[in-house]
PDB file of N, CA and C in Angstrom:
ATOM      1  N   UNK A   1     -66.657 198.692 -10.345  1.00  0.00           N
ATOM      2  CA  UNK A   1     -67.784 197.903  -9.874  1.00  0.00           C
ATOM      3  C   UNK A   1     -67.776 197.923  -8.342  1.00  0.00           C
ATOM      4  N   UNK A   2     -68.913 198.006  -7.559  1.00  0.00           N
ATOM      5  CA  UNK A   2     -68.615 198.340  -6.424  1.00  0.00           C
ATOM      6  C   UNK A   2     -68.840 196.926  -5.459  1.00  0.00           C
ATOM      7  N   UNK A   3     -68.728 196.978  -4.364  1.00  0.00           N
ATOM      8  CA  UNK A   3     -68.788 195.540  -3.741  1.00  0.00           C
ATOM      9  C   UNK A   3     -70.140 194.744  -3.747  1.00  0.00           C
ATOM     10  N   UNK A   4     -70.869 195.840  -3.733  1.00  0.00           N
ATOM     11  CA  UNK A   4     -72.264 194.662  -3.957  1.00  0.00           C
ATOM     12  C   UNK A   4     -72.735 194.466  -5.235  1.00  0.00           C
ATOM     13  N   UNK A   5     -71.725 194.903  -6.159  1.00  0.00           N
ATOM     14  CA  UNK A   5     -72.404 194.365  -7.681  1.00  0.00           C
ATOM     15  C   UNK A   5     -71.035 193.078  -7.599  1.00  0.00           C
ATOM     16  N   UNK A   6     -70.180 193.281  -7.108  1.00  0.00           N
ATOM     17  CA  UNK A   6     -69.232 192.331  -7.422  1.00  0.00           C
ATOM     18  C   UNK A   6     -69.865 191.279  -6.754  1.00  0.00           C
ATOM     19  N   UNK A   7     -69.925 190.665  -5.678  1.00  0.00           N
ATOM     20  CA  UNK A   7     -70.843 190.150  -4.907  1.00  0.00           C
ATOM     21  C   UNK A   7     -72.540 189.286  -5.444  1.00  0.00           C
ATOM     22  N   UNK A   8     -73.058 190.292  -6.136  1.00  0.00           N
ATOM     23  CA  UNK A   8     -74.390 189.833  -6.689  1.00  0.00           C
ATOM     24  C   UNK A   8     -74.246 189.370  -8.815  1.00  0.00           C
ATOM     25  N   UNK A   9     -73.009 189.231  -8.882  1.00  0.00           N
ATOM     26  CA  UNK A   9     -72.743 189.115 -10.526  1.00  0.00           C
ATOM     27  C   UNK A   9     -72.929 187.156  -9.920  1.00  0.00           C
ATOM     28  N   UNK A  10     -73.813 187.654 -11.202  1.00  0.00           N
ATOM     29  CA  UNK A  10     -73.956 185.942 -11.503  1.00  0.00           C
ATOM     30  C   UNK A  10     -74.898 185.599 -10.929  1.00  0.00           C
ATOM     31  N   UNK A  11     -75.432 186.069  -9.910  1.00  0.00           N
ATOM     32  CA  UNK A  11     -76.464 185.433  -9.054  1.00  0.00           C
ATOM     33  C   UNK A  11     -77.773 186.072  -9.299  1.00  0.00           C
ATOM     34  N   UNK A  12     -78.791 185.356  -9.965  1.00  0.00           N
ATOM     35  CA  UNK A  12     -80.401 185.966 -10.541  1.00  0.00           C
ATOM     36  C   UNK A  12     -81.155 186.571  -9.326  1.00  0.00           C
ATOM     37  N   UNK A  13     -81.845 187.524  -9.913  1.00  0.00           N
ATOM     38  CA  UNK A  13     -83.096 187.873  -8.541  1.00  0.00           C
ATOM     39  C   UNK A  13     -84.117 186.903  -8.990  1.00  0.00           C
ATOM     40  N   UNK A  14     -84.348 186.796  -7.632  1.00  0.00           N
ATOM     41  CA  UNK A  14     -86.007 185.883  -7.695  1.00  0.00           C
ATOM     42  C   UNK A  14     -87.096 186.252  -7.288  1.00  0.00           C
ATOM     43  N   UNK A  15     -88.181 186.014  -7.870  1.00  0.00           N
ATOM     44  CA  UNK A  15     -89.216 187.058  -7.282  1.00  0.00           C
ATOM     45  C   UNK A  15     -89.847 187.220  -5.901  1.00  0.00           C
ATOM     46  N   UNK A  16     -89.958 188.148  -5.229  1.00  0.00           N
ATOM     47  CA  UNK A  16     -90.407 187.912  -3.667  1.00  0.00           C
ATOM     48  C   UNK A  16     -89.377 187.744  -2.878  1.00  0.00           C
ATOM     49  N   UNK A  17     -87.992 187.670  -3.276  1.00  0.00           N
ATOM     50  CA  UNK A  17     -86.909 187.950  -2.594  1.00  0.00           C
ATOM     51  C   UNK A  17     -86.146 188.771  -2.710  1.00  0.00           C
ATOM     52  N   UNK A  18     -85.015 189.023  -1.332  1.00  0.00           N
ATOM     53  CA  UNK A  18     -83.548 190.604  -1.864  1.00  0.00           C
ATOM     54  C   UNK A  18     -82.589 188.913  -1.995  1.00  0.00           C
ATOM     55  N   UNK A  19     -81.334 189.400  -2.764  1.00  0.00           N
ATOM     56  CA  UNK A  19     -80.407 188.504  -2.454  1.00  0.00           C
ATOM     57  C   UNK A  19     -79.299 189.619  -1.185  1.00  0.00           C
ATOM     58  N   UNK A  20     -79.225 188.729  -0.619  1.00  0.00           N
ATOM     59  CA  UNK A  20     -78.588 188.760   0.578  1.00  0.00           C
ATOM     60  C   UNK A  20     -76.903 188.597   0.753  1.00  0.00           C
ATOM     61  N   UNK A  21     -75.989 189.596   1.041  1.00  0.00           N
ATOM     62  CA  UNK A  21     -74.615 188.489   1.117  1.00  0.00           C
ATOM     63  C   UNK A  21     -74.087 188.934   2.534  1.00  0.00           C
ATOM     64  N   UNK A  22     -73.232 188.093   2.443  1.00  0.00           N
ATOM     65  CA  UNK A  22     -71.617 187.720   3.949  1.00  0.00           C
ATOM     66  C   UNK A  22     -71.014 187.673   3.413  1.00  0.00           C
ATOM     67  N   UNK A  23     -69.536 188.471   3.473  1.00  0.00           N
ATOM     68  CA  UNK A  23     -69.420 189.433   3.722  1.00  0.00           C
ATOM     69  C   UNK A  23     -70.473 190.955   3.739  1.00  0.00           C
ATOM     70  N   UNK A  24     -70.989 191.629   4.636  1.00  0.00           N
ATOM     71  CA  UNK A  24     -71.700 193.115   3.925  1.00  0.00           C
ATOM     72  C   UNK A  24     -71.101 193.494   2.892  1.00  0.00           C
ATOM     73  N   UNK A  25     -71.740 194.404   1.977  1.00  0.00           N
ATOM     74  CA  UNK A  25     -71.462 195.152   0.919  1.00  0.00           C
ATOM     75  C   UNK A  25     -70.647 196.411   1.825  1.00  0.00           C
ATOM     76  N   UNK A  26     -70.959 197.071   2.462  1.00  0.00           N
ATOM     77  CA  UNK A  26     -70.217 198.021   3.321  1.00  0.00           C
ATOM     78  C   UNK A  26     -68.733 197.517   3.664  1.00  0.00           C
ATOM     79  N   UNK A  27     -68.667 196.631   4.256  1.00  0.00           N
ATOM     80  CA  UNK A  27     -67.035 195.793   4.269  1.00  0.00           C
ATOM     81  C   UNK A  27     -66.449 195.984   3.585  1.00  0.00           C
ATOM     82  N   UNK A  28     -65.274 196.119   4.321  1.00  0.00           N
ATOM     83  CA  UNK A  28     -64.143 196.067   2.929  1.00  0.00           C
ATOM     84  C   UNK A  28     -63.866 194.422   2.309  1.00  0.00           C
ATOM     85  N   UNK A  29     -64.175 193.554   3.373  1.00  0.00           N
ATOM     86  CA  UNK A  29     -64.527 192.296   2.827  1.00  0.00           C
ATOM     87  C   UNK A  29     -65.379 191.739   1.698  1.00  0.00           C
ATOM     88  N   UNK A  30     -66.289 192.680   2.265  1.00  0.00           N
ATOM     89  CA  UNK A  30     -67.502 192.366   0.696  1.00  0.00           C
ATOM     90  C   UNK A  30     -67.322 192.351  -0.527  1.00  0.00           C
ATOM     91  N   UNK A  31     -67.681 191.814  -1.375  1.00  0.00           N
ATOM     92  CA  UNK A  31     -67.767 191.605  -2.898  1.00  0.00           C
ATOM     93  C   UNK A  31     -67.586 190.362  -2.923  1.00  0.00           C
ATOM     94  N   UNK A  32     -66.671 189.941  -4.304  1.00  0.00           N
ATOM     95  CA  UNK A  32     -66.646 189.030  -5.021  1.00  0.00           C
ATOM     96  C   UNK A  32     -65.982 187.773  -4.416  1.00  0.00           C
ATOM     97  N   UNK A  33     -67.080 186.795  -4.005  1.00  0.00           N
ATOM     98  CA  UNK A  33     -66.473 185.107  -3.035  1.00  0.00           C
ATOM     99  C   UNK A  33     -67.619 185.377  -2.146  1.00  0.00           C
ATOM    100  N   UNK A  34     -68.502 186.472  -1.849  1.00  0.00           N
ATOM    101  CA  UNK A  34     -69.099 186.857  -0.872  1.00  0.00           C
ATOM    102  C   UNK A  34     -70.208 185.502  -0.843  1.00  0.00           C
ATOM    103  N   UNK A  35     -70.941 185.100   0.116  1.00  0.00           N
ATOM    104  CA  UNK A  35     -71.904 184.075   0.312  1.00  0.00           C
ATOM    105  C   UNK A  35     -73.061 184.563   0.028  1.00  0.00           C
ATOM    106  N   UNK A  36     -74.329 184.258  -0.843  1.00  0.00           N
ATOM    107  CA  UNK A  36     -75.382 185.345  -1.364  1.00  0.00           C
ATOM    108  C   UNK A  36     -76.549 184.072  -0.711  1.00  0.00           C
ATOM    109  N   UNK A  37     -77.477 184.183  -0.179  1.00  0.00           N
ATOM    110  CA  UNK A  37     -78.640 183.374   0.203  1.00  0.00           C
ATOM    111  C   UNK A  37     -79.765 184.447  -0.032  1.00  0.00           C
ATOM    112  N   UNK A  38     -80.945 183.757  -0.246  1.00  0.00           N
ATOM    113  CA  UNK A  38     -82.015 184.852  -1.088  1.00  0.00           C
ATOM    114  C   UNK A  38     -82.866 184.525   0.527  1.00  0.00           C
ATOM    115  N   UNK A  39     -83.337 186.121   0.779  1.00  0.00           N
ATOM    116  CA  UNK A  39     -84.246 186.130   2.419  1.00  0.00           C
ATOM    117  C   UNK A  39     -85.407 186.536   2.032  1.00  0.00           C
ATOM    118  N   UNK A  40     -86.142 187.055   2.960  1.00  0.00           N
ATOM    119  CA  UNK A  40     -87.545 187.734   2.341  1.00  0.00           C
ATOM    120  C   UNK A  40     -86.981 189.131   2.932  1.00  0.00           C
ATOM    121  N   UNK A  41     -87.563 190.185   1.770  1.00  0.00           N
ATOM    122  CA  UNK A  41     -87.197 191.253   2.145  1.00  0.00           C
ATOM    123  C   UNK A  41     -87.484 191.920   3.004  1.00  0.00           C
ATOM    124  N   UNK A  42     -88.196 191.773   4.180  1.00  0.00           N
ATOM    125  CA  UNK A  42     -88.566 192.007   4.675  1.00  0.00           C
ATOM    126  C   UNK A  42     -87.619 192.042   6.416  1.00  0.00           C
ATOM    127  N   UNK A  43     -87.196 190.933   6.026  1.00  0.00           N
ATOM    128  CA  UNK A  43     -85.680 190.564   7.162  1.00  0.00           C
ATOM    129  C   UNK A  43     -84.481 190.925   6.445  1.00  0.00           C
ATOM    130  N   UNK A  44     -84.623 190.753   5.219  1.00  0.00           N
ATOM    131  CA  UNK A  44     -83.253 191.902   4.651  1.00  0.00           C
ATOM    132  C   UNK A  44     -83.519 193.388   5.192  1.00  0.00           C
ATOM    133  N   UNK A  45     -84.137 193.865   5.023  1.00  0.00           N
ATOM    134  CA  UNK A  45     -84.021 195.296   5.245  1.00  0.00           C
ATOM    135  C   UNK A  45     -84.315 195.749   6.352  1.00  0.00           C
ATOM    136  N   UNK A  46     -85.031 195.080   7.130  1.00  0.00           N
ATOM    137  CA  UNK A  46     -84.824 195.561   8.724  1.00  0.00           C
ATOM    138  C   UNK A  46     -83.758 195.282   9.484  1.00  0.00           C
ATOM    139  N   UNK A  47     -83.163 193.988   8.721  1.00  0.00           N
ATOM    140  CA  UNK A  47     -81.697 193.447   9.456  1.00  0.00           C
ATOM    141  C   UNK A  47     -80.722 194.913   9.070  1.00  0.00           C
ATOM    142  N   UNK A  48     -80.865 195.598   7.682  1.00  0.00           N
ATOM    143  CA  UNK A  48     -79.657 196.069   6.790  1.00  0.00           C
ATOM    144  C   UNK A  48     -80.032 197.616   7.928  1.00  0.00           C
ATOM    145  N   UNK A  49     -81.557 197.625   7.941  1.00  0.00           N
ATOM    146  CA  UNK A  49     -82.217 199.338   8.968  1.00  0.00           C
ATOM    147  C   UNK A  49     -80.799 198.997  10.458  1.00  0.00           C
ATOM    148  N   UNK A  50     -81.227 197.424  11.039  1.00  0.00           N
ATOM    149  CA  UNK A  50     -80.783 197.892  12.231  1.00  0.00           C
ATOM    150  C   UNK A  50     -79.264 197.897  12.290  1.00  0.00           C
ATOM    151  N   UNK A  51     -78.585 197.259  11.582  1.00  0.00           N
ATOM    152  CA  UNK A  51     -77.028 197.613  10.932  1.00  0.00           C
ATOM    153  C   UNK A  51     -76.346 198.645  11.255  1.00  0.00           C
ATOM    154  N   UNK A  52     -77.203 199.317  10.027  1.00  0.00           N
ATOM    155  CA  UNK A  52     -76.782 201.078   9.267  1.00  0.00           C
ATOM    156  C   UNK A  52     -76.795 201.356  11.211  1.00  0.00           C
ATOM    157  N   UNK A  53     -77.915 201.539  12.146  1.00  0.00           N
ATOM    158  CA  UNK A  53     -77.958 202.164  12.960  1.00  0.00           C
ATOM    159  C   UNK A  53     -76.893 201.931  14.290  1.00  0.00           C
ATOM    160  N   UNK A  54     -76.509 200.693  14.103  1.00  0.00           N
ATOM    161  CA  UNK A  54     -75.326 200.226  15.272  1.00  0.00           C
ATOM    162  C   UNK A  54     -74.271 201.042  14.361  1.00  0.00           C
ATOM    163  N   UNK A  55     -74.286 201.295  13.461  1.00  0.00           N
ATOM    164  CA  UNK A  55     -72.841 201.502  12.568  1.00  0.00           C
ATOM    165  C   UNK A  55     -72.713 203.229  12.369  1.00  0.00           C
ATOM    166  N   UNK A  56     -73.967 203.820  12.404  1.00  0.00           N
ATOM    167  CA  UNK A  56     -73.948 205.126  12.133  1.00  0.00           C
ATOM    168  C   UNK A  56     -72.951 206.475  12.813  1.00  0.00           C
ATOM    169  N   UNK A  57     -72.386 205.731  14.069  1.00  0.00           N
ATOM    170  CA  UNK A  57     -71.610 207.011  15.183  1.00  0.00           C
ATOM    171  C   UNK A  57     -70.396 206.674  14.671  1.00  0.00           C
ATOM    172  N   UNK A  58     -70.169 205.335  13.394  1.00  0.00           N
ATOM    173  CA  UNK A  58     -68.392 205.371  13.461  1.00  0.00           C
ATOM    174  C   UNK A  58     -68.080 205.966  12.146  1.00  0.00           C
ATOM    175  N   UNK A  59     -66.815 206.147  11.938  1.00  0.00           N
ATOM    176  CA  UNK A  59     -65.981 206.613  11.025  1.00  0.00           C
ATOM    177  C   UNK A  59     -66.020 205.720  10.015  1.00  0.00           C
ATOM    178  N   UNK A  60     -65.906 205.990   8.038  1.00  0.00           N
ATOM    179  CA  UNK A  60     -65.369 205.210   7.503  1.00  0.00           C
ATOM    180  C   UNK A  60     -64.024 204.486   7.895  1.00  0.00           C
ATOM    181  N   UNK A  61     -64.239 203.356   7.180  1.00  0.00           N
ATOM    182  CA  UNK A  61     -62.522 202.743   7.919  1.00  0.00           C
ATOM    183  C   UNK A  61     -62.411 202.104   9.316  1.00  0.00           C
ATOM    184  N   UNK A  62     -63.441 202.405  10.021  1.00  0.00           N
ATOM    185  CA  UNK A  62     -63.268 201.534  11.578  1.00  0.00           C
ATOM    186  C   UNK A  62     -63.482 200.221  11.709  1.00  0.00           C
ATOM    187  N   UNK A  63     -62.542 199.394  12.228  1.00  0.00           N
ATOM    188  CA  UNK A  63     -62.999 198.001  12.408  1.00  0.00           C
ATOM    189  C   UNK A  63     -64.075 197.878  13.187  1.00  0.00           C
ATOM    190  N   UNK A  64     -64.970 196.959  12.466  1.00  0.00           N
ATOM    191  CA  UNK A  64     -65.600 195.859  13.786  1.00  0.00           C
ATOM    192  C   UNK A  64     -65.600 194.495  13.631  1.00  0.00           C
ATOM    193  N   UNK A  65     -66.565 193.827  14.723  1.00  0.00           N
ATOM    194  CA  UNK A  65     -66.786 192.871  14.579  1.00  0.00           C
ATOM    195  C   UNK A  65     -67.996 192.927  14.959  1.00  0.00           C
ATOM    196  N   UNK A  66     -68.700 191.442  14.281  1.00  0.00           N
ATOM    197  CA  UNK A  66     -69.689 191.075  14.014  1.00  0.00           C
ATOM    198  C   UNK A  66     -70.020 189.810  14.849  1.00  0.00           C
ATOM    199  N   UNK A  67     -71.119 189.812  15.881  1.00  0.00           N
ATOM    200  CA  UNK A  67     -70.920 187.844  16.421  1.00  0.00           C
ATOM    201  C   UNK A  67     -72.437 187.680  15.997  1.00  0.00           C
ATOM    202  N   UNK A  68     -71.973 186.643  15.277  1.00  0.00           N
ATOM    203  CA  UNK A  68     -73.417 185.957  14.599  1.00  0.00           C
ATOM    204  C   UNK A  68     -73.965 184.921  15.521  1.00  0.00           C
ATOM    205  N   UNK A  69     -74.674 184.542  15.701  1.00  0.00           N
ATOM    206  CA  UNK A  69     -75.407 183.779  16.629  1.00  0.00           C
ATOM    207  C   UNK A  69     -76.145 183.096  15.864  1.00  0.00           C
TER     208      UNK A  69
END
């Protein structure tokens, strides 16, 4: 099972929303304990677009960090 099914078990889709989690699914943190809040998809996936693109020049396996504001 991979981290974002571990992560999204148990938790229903609702209509007009993505479910969302913290830890990322990409993390090795991610999955199962992960925090799931339902967004509009619309800020899910431009948040997840601009992500992928800060993240795209590194290696699997590289740390980062994240400052949430």
């Amino acid at each position: 099972m991979s981290g974002r099914e571990e992560s999204l078990k148990g938790v229903p889709t609702k209509p007009g929303y993505d479910r969302d989690e913290w830890p990322m699914a990409v993390c090795e943190e991610g999955g199962a304990g992960a925090d799931i809040r339902y967004v509009t998809p619309s800020d899910n996936r431009g948040a997840g677009s601009w992500v992928g693109n800060q993240m795209s020049g590194y290696s699997d396996g590289t740390r980062v960090l994240f400052f949430v504001q």
